[in-house]
C-alpha atoms as a PDB file:
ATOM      1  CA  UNK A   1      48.110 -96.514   4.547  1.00  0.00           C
ATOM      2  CA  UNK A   2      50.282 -95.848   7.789  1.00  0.00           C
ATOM      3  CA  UNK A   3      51.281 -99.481   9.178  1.00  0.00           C
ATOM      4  CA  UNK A   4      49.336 -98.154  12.430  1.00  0.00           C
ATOM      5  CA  UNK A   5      46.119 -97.792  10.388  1.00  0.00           C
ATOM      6  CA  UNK A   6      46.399-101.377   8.669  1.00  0.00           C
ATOM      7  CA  UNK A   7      47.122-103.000  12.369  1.00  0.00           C
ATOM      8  CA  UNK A   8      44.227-100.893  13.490  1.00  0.00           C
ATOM      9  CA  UNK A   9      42.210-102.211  10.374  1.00  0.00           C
ATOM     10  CA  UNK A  10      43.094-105.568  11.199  1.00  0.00           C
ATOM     11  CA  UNK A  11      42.417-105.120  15.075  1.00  0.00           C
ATOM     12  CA  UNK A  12      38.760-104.001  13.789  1.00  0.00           C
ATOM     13  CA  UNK A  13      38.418-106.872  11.291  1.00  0.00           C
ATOM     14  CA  UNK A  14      38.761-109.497  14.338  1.00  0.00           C
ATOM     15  CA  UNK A  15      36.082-107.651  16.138  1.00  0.00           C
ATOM     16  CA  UNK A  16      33.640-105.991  13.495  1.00  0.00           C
ATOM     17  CA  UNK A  17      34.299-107.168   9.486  1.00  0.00           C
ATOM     18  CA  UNK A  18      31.970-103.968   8.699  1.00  0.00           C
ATOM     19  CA  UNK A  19      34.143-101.363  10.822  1.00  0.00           C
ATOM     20  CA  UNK A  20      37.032-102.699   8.983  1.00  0.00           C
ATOM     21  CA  UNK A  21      34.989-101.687   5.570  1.00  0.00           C
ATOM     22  CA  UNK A  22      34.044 -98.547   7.241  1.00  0.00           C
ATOM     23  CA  UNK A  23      37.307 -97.743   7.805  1.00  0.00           C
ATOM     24  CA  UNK A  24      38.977 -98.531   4.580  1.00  0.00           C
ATOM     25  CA  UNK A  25      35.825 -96.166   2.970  1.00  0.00           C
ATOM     26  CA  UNK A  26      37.102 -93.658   5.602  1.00  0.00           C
ATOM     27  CA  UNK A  27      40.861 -93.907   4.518  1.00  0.00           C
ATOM     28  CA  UNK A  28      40.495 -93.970   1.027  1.00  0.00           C
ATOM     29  CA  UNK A  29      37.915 -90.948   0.205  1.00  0.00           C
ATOM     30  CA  UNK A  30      39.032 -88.168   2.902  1.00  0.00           C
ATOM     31  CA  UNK A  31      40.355 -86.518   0.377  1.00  0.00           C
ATOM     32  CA  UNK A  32      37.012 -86.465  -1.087  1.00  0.00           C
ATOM     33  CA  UNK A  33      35.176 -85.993   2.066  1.00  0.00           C
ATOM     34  CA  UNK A  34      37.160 -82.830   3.272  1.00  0.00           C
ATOM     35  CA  UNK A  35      36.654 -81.759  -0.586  1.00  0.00           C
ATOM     36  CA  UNK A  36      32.789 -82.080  -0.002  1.00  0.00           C
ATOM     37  CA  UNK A  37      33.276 -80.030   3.538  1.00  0.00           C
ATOM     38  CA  UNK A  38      35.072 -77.312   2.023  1.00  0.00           C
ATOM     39  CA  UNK A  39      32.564 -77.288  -0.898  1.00  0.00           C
ATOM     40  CA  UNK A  40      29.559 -76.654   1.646  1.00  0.00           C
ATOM     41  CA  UNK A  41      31.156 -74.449   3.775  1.00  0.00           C
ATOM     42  CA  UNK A  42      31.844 -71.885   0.554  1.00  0.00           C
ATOM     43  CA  UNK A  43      27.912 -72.796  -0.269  1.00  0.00           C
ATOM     44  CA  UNK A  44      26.804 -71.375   3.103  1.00  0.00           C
ATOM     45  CA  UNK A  45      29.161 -68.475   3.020  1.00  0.00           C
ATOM     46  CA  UNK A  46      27.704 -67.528   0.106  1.00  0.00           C
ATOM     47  CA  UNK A  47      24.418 -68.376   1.062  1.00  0.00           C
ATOM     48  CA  UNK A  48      25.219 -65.962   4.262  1.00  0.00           C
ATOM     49  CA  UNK A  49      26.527 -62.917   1.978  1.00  0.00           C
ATOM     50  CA  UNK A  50      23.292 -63.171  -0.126  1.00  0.00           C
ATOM     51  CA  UNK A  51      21.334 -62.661   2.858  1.00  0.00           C
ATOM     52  CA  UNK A  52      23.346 -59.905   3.801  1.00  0.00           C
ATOM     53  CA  UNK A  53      23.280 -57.930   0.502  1.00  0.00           C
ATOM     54  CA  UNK A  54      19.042 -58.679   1.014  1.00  0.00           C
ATOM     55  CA  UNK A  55      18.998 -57.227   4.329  1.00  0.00           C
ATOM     56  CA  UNK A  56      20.866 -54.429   3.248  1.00  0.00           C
ATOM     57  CA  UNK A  57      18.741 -53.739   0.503  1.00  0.00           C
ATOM     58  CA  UNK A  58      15.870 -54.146   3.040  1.00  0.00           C
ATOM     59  CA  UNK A  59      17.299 -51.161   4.924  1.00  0.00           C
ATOM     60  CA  UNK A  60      17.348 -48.639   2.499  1.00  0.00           C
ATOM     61  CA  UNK A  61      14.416 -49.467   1.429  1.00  0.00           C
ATOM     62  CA  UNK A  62      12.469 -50.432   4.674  1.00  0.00           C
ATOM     63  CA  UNK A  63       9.549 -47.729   5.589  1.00  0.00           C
ATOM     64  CA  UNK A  64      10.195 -45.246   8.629  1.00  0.00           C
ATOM     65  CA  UNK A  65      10.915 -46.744  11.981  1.00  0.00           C
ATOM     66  CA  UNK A  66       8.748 -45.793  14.945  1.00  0.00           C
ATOM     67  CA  UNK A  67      11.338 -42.746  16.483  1.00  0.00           C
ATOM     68  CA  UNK A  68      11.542 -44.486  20.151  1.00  0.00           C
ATOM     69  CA  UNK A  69      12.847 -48.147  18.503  1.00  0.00           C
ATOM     70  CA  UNK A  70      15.440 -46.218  16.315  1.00  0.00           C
ATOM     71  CA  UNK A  71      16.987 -43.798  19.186  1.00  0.00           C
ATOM     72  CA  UNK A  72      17.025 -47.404  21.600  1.00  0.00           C
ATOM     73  CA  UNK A  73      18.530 -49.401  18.120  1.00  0.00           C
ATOM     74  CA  UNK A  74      21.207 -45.968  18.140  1.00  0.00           C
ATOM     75  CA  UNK A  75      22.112 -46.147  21.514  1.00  0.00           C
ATOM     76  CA  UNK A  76      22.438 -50.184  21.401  1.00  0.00           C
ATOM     77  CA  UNK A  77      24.277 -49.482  18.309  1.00  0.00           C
ATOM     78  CA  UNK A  78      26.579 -47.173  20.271  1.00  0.00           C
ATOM     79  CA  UNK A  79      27.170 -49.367  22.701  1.00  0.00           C
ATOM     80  CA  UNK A  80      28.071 -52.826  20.691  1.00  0.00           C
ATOM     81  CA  UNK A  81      30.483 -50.431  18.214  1.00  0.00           C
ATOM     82  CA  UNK A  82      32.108 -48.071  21.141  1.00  0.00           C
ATOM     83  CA  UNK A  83      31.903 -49.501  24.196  1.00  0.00           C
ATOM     84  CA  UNK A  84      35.368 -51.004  24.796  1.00  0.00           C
ATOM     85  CA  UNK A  85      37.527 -49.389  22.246  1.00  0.00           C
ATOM     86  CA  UNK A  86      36.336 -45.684  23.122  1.00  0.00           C
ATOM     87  CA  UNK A  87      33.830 -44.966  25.514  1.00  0.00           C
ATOM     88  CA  UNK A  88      34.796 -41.478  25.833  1.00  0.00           C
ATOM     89  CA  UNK A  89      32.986 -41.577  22.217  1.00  0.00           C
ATOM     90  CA  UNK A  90      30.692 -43.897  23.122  1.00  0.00           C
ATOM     91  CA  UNK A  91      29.726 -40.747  25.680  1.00  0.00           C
ATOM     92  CA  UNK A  92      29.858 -38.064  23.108  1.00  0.00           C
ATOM     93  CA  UNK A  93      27.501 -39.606  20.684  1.00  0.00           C
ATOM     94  CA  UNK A  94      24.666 -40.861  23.179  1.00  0.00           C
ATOM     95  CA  UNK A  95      24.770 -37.763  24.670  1.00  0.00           C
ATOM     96  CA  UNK A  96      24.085 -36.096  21.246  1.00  0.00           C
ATOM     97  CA  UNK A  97      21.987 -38.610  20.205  1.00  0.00           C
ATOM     98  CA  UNK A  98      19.697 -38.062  23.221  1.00  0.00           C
ATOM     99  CA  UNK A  99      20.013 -34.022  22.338  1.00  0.00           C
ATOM    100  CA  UNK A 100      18.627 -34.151  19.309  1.00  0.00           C
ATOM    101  CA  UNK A 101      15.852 -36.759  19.590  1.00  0.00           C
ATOM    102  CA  UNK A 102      14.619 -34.437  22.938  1.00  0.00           C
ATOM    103  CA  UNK A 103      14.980 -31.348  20.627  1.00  0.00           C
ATOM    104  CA  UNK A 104      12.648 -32.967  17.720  1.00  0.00           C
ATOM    105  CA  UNK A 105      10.336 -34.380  19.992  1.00  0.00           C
ATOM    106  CA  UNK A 106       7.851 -31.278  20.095  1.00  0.00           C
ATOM    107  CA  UNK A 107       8.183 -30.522  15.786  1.00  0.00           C
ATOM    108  CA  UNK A 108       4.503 -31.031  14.237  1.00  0.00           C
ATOM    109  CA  UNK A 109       5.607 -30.837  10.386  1.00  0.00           C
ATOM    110  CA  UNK A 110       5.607 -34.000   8.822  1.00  0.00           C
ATOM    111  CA  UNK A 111       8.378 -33.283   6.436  1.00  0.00           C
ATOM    112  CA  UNK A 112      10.799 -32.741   9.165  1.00  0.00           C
ATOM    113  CA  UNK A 113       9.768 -35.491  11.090  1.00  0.00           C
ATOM    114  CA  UNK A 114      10.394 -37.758   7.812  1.00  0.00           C
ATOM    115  CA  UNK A 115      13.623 -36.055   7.443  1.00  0.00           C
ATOM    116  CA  UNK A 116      14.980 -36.271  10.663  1.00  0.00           C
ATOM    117  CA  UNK A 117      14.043 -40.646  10.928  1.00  0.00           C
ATOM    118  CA  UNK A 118      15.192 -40.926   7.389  1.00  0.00           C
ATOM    119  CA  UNK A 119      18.673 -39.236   8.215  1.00  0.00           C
ATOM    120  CA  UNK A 120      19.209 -40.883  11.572  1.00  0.00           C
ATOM    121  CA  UNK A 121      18.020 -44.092   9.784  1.00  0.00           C
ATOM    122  CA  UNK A 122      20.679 -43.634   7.281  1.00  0.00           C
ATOM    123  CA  UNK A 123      23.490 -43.411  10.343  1.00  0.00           C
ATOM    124  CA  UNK A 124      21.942 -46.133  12.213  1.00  0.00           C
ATOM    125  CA  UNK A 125      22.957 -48.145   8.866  1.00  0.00           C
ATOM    126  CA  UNK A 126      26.162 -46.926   8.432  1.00  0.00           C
ATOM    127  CA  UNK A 127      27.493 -47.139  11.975  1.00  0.00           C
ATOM    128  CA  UNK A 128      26.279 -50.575  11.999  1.00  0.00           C
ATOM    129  CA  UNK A 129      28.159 -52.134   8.625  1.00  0.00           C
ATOM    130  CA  UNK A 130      31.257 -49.435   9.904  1.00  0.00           C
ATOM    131  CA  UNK A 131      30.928 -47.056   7.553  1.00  0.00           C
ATOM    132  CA  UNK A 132      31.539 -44.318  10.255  1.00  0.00           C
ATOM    133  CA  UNK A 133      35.130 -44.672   9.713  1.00  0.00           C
ATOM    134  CA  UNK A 134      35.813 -43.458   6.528  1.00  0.00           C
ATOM    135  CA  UNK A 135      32.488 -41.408   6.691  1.00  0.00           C
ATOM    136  CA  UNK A 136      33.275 -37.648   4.927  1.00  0.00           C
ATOM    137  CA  UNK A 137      30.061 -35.090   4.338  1.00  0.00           C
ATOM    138  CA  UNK A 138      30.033 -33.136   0.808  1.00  0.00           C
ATOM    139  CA  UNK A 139      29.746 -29.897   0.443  1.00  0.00           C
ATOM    140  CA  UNK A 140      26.705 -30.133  -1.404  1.00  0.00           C
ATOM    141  CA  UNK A 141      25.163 -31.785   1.947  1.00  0.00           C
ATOM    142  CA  UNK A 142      26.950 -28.634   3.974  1.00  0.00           C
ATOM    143  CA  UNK A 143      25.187 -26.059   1.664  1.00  0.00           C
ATOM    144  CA  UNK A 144      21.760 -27.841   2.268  1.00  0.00           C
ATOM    145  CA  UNK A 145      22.298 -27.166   6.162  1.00  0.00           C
ATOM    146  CA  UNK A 146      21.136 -24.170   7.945  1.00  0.00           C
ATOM    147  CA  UNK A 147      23.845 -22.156   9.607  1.00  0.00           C
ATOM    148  CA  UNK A 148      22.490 -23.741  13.221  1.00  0.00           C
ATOM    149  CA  UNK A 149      23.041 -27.204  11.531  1.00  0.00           C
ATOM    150  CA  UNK A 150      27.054 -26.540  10.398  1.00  0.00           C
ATOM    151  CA  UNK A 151      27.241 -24.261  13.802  1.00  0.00           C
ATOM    152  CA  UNK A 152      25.993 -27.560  15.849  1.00  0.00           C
ATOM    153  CA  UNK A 153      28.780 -29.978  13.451  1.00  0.00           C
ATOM    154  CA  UNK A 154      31.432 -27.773  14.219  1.00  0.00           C
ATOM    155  CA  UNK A 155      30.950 -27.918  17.919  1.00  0.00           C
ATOM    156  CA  UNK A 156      30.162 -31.255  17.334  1.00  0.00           C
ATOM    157  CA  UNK A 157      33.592 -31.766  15.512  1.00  0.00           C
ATOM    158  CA  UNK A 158      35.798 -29.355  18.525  1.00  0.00           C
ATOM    159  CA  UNK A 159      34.215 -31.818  20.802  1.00  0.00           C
ATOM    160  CA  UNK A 160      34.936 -34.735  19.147  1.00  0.00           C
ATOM    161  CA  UNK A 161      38.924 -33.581  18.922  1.00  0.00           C
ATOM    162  CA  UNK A 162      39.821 -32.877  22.386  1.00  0.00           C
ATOM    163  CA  UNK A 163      38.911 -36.765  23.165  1.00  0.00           C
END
């Protein structure tokens, strides 16, 4: 003990005999109190990641979302990831975003409709965990596109180059 700790024991004992036992408990197990700390902090961390990995799972998994709450959960998505480190891209993909969901508004076939929520599903779920970053598109998914689809990336791509 520090000699200011045993004249503050003492100081206690005058007053309080069971502060001074408190305080002796105090002094001799922090070790094993900060231990126990550290111990529950990993515990929720974990307990945090595991939840994480089960939402995840949840979202690839998770049925089709009604098209209105995914394009608002884009846009909001947009806005959380871009809006102070690049707005100017922030711009670019709302005002795709809003392109596209006013182009497939009018389609009647179910399988494109399924398509289209499951794709922009899928990059709802990677923009939000920032997968964006390193995202890269195989050429087996550019010989599945029609020639409108790779002619609207490629604009998409010019555009996205002169910011």
């Amino acid at each position: 003990m520090k000699p200011n700790s045993v004249l503050n024991c003492r100081l206690i004992q005058r007053n309080n005999p069971s502060k001074l036992i408190f305080s002796r408990f105090i002094n001799q197990n922090s070790k094993t109190y900060y231990t126990l700390q550290r111990q529950l902090k990993i515990e929720r961390e974990e307990q945090e990641y595991l939840k994480q990995i089960e939402q995840d799972e949840e979202m690839n998994t998770r049925p089709l979302v009604h098209p209105l709450k995914l394009y608002r959960d884009i846009l909001r998505q947009h806005n959380k990831q871009f809006k102070h480190s690049n707005p100017m891209i922030k711009k670019l993909g709302d005002e795709y975003v809003k392109l596209e969901f006013k182009r497939h508004s009018v389609i009647d076939n179910p399988l494109h409709i399924v398509g289209f929520i499951t794709k922009w599903q899928d990059y709802l779920f990677s923009i939000s965990n920032g997968e964006w970053k390193n995202g890269t598109l195989s050429e087996d998914m550019l010989s599945k596109m029609s020639k409108e689809q790779v002619g609207q990336l490629y604009e998409l791509m010019k555009a996205s180059k002169e910011i």
